[in-house]
C-alpha atoms as a PDB file:
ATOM      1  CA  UNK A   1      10.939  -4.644  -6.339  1.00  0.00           C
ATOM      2  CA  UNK A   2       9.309  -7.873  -5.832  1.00  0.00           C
ATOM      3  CA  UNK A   3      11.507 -11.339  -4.764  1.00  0.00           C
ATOM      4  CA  UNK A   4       9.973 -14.960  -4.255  1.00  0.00           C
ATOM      5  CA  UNK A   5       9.177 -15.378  -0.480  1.00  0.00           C
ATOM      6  CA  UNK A   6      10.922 -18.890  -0.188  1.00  0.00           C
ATOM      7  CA  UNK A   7      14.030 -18.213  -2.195  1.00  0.00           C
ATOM      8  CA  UNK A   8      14.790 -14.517  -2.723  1.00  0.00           C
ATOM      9  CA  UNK A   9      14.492 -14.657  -6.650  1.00  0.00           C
ATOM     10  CA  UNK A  10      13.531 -11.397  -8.360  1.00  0.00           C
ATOM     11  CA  UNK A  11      10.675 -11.346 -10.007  1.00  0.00           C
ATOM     12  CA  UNK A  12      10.202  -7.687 -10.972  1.00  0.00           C
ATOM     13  CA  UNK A  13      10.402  -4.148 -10.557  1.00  0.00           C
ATOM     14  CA  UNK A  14       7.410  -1.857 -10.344  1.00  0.00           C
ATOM     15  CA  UNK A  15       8.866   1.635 -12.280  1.00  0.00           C
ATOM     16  CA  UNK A  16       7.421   5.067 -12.086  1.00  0.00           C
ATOM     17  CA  UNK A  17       7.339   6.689  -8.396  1.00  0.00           C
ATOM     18  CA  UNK A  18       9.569   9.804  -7.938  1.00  0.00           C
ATOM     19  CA  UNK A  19      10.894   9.542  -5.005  1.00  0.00           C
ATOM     20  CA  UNK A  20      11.160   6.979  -1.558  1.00  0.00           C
ATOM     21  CA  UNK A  21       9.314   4.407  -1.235  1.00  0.00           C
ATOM     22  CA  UNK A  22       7.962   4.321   2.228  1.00  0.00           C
ATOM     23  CA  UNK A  23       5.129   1.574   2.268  1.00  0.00           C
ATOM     24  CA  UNK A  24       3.553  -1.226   0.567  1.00  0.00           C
ATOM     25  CA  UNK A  25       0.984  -4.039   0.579  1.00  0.00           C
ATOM     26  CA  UNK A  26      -0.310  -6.687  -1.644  1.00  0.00           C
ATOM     27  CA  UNK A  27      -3.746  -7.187  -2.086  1.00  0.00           C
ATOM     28  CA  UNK A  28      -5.655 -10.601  -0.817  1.00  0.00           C
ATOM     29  CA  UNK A  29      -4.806 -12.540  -4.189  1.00  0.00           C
ATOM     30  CA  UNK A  30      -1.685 -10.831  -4.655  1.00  0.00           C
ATOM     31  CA  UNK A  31      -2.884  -9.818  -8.123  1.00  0.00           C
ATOM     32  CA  UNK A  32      -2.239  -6.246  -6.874  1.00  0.00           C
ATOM     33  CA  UNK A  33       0.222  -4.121  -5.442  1.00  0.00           C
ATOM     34  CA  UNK A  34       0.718  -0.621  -3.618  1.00  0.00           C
ATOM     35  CA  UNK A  35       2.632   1.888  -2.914  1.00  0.00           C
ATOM     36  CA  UNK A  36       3.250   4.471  -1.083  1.00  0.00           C
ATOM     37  CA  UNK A  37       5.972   7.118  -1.970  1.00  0.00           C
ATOM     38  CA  UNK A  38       7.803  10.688  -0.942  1.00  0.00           C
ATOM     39  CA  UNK A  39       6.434  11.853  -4.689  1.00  0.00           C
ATOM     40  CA  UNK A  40       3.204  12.442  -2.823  1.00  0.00           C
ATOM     41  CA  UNK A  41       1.484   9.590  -4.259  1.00  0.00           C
ATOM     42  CA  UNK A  42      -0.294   6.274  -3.448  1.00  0.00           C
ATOM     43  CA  UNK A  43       0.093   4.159  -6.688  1.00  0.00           C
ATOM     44  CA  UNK A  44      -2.189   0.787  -7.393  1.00  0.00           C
ATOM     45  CA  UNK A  45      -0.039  -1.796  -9.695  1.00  0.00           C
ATOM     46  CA  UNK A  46      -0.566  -5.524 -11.707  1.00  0.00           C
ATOM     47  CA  UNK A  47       1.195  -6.722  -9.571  1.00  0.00           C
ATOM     48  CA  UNK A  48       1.847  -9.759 -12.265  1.00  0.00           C
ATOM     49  CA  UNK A  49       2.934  -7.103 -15.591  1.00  0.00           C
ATOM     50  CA  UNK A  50       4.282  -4.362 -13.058  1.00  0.00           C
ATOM     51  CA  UNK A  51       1.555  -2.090 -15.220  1.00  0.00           C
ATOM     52  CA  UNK A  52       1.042   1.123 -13.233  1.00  0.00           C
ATOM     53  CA  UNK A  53      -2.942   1.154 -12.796  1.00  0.00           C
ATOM     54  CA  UNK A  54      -3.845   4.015 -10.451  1.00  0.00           C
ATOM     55  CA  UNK A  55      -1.983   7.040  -8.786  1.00  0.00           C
ATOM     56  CA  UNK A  56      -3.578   8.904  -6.042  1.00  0.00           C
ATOM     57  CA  UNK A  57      -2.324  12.391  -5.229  1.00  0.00           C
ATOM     58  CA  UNK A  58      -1.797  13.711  -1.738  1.00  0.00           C
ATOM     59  CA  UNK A  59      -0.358  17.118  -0.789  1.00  0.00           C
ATOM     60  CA  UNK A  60       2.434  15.453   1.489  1.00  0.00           C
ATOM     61  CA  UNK A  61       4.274  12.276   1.762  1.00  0.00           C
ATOM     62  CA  UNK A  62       2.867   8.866   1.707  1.00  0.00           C
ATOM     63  CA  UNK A  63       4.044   6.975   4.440  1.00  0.00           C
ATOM     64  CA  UNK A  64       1.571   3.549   4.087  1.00  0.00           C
ATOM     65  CA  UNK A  65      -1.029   1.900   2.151  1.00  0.00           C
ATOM     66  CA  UNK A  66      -3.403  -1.404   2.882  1.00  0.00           C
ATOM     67  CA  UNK A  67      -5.622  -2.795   0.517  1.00  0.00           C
ATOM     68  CA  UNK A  68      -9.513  -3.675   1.636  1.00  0.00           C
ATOM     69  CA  UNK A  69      -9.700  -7.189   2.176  1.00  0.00           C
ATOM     70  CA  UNK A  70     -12.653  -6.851  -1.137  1.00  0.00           C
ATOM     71  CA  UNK A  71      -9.646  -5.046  -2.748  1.00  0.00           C
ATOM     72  CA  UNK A  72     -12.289  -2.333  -3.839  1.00  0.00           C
ATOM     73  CA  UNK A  73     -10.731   0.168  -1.134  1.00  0.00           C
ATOM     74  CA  UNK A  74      -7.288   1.782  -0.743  1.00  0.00           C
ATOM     75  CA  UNK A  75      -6.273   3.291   2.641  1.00  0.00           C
ATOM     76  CA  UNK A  76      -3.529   5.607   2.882  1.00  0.00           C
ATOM     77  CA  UNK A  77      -1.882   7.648   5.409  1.00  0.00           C
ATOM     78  CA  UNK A  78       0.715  10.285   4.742  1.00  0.00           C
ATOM     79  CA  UNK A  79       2.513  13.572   6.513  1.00  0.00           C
ATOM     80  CA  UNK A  80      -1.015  15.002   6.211  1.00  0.00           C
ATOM     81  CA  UNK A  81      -2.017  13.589   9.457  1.00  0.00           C
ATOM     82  CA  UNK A  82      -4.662  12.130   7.511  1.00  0.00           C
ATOM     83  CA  UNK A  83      -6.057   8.917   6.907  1.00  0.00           C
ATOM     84  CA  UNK A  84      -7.551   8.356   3.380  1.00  0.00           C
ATOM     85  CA  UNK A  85      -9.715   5.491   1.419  1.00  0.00           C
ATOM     86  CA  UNK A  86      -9.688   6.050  -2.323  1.00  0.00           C
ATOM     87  CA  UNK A  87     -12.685   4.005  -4.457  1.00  0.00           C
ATOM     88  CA  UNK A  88     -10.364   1.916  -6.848  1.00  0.00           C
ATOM     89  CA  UNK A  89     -12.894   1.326  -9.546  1.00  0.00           C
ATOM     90  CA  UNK A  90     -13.310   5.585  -9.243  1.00  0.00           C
ATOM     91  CA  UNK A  91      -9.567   6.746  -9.168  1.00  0.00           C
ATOM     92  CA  UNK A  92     -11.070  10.222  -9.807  1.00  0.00           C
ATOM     93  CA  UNK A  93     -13.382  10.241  -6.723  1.00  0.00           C
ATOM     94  CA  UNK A  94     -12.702  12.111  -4.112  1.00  0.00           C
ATOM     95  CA  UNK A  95     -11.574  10.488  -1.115  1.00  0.00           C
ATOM     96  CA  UNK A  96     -13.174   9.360   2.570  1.00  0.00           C
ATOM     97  CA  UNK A  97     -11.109  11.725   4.715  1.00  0.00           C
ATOM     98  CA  UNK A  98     -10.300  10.287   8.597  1.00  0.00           C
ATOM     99  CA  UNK A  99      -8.678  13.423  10.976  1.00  0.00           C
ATOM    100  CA  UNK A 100      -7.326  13.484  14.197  1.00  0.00           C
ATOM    101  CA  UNK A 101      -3.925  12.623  14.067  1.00  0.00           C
ATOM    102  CA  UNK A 102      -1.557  15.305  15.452  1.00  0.00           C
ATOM    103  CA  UNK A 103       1.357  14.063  13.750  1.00  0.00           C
ATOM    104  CA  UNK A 104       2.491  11.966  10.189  1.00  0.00           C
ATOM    105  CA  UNK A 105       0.833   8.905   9.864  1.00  0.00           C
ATOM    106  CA  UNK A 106       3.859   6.072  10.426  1.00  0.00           C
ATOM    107  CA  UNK A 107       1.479   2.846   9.774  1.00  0.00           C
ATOM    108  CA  UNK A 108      -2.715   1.454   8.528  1.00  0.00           C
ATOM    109  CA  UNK A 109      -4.399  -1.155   7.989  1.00  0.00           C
ATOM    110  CA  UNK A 110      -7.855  -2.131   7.436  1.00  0.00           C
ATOM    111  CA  UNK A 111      -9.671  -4.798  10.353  1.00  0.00           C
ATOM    112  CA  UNK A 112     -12.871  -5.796  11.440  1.00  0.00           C
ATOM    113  CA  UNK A 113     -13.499  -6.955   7.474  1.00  0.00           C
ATOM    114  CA  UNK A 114     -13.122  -3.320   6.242  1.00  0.00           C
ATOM    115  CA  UNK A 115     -15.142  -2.244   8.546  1.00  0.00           C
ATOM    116  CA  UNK A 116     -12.811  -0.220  10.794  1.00  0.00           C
ATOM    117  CA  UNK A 117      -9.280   0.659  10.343  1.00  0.00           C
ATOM    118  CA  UNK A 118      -6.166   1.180  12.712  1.00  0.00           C
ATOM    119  CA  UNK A 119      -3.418   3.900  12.378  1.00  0.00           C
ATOM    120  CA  UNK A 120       0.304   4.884  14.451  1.00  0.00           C
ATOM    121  CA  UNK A 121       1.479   8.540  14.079  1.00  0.00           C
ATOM    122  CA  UNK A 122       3.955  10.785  15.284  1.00  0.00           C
ATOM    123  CA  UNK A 123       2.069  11.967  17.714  1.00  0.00           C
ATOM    124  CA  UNK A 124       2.649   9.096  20.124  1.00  0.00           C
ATOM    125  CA  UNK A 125      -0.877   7.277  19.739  1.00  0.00           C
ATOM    126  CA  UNK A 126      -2.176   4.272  18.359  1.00  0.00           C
ATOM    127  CA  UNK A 127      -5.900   4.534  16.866  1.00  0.00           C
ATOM    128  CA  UNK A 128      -9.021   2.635  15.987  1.00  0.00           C
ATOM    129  CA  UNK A 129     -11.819   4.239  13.356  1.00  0.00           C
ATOM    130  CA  UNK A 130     -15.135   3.375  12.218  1.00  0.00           C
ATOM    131  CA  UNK A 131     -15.569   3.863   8.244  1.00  0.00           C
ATOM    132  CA  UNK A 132     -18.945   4.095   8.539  1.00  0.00           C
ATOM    133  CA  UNK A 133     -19.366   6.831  10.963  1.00  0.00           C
ATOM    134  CA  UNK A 134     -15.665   8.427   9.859  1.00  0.00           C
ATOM    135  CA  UNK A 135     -14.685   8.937  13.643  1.00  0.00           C
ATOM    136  CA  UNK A 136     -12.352   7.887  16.451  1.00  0.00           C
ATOM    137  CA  UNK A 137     -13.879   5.243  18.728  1.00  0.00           C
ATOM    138  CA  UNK A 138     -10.518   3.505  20.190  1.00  0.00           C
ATOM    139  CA  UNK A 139      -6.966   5.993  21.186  1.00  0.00           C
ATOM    140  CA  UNK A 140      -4.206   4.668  22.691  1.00  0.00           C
ATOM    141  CA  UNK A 141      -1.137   6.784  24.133  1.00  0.00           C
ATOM    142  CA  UNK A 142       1.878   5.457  24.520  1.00  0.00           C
ATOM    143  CA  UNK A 143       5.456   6.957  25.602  1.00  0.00           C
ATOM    144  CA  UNK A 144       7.241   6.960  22.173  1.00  0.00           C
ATOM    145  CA  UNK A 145       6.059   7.714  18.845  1.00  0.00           C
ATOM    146  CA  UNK A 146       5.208   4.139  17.486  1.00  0.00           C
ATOM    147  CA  UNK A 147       7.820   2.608  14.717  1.00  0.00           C
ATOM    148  CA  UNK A 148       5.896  -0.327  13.545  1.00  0.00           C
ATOM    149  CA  UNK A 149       2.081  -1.903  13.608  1.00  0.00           C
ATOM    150  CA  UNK A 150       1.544  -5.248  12.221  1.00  0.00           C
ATOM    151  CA  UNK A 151      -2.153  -7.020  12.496  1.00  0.00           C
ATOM    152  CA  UNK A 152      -2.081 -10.890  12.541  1.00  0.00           C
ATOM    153  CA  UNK A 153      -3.623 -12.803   9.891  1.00  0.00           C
ATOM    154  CA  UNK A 154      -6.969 -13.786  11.975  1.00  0.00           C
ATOM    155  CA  UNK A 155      -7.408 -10.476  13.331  1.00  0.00           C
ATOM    156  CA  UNK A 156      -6.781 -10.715  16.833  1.00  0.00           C
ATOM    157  CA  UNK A 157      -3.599  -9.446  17.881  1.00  0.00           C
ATOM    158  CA  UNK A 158      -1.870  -6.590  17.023  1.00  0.00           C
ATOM    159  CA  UNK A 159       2.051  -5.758  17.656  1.00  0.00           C
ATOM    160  CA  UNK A 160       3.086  -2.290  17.645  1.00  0.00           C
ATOM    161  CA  UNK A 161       6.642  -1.097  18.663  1.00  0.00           C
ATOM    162  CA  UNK A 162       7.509   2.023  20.399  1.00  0.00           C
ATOM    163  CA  UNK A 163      10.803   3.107  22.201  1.00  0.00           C
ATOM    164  CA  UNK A 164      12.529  -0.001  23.345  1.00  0.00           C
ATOM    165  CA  UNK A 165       9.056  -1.921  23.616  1.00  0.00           C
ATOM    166  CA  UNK A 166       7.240  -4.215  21.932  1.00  0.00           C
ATOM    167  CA  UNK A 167       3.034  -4.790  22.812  1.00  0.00           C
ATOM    168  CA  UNK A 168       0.399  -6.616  21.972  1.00  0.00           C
ATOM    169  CA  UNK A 169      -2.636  -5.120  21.815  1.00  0.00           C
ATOM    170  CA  UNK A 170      -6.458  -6.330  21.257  1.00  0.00           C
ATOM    171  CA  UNK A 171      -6.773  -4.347  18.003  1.00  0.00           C
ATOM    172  CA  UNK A 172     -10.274  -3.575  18.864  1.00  0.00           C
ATOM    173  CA  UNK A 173     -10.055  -2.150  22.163  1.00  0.00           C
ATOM    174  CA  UNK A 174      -6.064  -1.291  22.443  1.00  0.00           C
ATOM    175  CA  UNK A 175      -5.824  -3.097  25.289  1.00  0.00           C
ATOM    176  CA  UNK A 176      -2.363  -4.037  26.528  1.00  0.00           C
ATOM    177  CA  UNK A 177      -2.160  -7.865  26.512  1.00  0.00           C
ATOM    178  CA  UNK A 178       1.390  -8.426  27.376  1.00  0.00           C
ATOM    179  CA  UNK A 179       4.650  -5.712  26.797  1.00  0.00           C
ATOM    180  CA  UNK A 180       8.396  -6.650  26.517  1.00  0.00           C
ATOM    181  CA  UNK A 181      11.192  -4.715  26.857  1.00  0.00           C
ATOM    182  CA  UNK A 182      14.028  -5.182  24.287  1.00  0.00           C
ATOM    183  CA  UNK A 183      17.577  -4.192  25.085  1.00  0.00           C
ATOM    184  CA  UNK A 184      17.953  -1.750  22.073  1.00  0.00           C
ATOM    185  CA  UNK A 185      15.749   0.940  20.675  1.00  0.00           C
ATOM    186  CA  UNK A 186      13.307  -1.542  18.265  1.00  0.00           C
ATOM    187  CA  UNK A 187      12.198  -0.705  15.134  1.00  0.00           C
ATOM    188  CA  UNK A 188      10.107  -3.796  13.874  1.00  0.00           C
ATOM    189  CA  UNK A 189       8.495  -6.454  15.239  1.00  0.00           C
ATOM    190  CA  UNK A 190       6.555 -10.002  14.044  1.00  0.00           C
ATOM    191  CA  UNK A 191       4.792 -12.592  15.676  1.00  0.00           C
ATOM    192  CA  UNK A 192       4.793 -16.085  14.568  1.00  0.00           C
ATOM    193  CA  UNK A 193       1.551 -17.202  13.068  1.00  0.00           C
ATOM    194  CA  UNK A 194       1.300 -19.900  15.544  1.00  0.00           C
ATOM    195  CA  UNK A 195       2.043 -17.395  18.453  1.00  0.00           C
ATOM    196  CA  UNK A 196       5.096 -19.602  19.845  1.00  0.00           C
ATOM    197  CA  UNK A 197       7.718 -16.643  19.098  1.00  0.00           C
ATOM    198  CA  UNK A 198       7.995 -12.999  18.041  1.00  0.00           C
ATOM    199  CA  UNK A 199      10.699 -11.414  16.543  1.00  0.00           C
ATOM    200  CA  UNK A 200      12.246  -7.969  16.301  1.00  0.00           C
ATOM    201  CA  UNK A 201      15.069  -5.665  15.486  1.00  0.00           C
ATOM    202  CA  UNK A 202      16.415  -2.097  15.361  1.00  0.00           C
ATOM    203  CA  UNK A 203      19.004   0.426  16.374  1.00  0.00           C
ATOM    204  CA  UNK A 204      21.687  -2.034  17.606  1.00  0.00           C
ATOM    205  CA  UNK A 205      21.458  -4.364  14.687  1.00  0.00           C
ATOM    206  CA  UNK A 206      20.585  -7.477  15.889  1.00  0.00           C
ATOM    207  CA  UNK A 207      18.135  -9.748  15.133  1.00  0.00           C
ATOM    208  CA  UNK A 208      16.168 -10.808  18.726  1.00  0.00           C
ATOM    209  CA  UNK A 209      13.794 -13.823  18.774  1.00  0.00           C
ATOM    210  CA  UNK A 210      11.490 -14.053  21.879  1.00  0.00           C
ATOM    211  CA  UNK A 211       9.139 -16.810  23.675  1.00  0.00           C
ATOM    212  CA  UNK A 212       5.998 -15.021  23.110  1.00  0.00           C
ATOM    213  CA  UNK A 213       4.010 -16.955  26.333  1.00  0.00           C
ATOM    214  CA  UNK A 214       6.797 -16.489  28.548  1.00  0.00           C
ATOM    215  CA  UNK A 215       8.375 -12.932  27.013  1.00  0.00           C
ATOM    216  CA  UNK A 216      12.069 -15.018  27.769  1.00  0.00           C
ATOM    217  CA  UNK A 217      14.978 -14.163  24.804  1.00  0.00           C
ATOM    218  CA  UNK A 218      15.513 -17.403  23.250  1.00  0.00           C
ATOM    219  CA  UNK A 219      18.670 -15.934  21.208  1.00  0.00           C
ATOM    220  CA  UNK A 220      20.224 -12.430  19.345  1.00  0.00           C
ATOM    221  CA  UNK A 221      22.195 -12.154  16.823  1.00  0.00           C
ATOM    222  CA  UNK A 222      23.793 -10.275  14.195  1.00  0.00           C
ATOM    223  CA  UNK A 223      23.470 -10.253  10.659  1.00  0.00           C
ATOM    224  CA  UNK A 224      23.464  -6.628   9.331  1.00  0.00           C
ATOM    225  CA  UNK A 225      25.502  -4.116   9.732  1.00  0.00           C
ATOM    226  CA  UNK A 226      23.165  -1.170  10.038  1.00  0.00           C
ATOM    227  CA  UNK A 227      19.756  -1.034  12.537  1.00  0.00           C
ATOM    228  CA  UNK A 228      17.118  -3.196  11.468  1.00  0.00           C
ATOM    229  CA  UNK A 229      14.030  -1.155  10.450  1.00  0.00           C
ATOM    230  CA  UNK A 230      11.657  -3.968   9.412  1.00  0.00           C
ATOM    231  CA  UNK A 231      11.074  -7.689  10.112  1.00  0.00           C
ATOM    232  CA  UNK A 232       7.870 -10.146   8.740  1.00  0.00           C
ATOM    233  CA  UNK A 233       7.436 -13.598   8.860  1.00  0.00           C
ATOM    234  CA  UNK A 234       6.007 -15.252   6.607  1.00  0.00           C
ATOM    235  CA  UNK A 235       2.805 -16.125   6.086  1.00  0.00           C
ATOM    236  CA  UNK A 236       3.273 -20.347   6.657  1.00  0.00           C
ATOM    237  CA  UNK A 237       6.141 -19.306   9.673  1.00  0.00           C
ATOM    238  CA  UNK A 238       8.936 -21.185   8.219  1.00  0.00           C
ATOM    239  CA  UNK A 239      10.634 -17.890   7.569  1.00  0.00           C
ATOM    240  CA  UNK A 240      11.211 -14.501   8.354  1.00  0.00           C
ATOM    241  CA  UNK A 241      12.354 -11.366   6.543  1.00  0.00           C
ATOM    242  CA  UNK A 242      14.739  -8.598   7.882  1.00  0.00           C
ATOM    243  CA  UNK A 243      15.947  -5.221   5.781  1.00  0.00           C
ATOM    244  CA  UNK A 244      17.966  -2.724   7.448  1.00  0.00           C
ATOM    245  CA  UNK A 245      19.690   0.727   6.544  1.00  0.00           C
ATOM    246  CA  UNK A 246      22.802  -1.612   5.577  1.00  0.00           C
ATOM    247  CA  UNK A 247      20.588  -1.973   1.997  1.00  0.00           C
ATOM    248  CA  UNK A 248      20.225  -6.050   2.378  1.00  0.00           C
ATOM    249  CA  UNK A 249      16.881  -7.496   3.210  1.00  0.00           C
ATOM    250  CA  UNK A 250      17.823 -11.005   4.493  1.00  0.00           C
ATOM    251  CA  UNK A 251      15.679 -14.655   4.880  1.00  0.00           C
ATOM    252  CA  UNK A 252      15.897 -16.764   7.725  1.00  0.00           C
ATOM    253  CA  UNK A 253      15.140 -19.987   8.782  1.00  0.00           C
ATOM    254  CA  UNK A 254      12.387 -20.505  11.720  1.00  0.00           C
ATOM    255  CA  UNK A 255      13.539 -24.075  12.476  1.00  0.00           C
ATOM    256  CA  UNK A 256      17.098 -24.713  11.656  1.00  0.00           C
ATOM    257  CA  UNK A 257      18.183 -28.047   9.735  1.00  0.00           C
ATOM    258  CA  UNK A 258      14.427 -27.891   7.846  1.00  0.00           C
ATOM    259  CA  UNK A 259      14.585 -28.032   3.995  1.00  0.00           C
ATOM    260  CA  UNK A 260      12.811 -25.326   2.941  1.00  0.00           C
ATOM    261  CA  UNK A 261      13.492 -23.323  -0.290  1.00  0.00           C
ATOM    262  CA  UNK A 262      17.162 -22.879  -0.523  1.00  0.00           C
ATOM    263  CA  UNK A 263      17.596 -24.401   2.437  1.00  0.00           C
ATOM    264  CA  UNK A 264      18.497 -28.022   2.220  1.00  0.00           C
ATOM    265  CA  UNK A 265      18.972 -30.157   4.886  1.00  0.00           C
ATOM    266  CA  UNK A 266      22.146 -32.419   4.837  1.00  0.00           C
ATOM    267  CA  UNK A 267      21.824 -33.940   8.443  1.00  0.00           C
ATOM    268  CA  UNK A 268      18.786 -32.713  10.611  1.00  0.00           C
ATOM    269  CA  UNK A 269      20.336 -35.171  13.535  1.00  0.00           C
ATOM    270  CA  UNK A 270      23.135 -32.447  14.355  1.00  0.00           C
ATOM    271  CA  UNK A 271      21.282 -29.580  13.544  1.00  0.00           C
ATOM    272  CA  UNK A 272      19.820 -27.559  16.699  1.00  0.00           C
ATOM    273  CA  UNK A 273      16.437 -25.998  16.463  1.00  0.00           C
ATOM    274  CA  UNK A 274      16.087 -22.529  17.198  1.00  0.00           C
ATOM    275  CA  UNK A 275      19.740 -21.374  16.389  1.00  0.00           C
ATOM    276  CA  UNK A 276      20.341 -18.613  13.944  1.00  0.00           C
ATOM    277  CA  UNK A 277      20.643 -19.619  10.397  1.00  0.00           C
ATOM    278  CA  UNK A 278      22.791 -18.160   8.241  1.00  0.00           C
ATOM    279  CA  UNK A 279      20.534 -16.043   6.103  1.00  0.00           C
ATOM    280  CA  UNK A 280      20.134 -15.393   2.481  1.00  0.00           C
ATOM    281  CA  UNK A 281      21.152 -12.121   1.378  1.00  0.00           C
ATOM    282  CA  UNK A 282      19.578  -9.997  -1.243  1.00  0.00           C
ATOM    283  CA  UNK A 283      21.179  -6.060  -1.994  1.00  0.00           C
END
């Protein structure tokens, strides 16, 4: 299903996987769409007509999918332990095949302008790969399988969740810039575009929100009523998304009191920045 970002509006439904969804991405343009399903398939779509154009066959469950940033390339990784690019324009081609893995892939994405590419698995590691060589150059253990992985837009930081942590790493080297603890086990973390805040959620239900130079909690608070499995801001940072097991994916403000999509502001003068909006709630 796809919403608006600034309102929660539907604007369609992509039909034809059999089973879970477990991943998806949207190309550079957003002119296409993937997924990634428990019908052991990757699946390309219009991402404007909801036409199916490509499905990719795996032997196991596909956990994630990220596009190239030429959108030529799809990368996939599934229970196979495997990381895959399929040719787009040659859906029949066989696929570049990345091993090493010892457990399911959780989370990829491409970096380094296609270059390279960066995986979490079950098997309690975080991972860097060349495409051009198809090895390992960059592993990272870490003390819990990782939940969640998410690259910023200009490349340089990436935030990966594990146990009741959440680190920022230099995506090329997995260096640990800075670590935080969170008071629950987290499932999902996002930084702020601008790098001023991070948020996160998971097993307790809350939503946290944390100064991301000084790792302080500026607030918690609670919204669902299930854990909280994944959280994204937006791309311009006035917003940020949260779905949880409760079947809701809910839109919040950054900045309180800002008019903003279906936010209207009535009188910013008594309206306190950095307080938990009531969100928007879509089933």
């Amino acid at each position: 299903m796809m919403r608006q970002g600034n309102t929660g509006d539907w604007i369609g439904t992509f039909e034809g996987h059999k089973g879970a969804v477990w991943g998806v991405a949207l190309n550079g343009d957003t002119s296409r769409a993937a997924t990634a399903a428990a019908d052991f398939t990757a699946k390309v779509w219009d991402a404007v007509s909801g036409e199916e154009l490509h499905s990719f066959s795996h032997s196991h469950i596909v956990k994630a999918v990220d596009f190239s940033p030429s959108s030529t390339e799809l990368l996939t990784g599934s229970n196979e332990k495997l990381l895959k690019i399929f040719d787009i324009a040659k859906p029949e081609a066989d696929p570049q095949v990345f091993s090493g893995h010892t457990g399911s892939l959780k989370h990829v994405v491409f970096m380094n302008e296609g270059k390279q590419m960066l995986s979490c698995a079950e098997d309690k590691t975080i991972r860097v790969w060349d495409k051009t060589s198809g090895q390992e150059v960059q592993k990272l253990d870490v003390a819990h399988n990782p939940t969640s992985m998410e690259l910023s837009s200009d490349g340089k930081t990436l935030t990966v969740t594990y146990g009741s942590k959440v680190a920022f790493l230099s995506p090329e080297t997995l260096e640990v810039q800075r670590e935080v603890t969170v008071p629950t086990a987290v499932y999902s973390a996002s930084l702020h575009p601008d790098r001023s805040v991070f948020i996160c959620g998971g097993e307790d239900f809350k939503m946290y929100k944390f100064d991301y130079n000084t790792n302080v909690e500026i607030e918690s608070f609670k919204g669902h009523f299930g854990p909280v499995h994944c959280v994204r801001f937006s791309p311009d940072g006035e917003l940020y998304a949260s779905g949880s097991e409760d079947g809701t994916l809910r839109l919040w403000q950054t900045t309180v009191g800002k008019t903003y999509g279906l936010w209207k502001c009535i009188d910013a003068a008594t309206t306190e920045n950095n307080v938990a909006a009531k969100p928007e709630t879509m089933a």
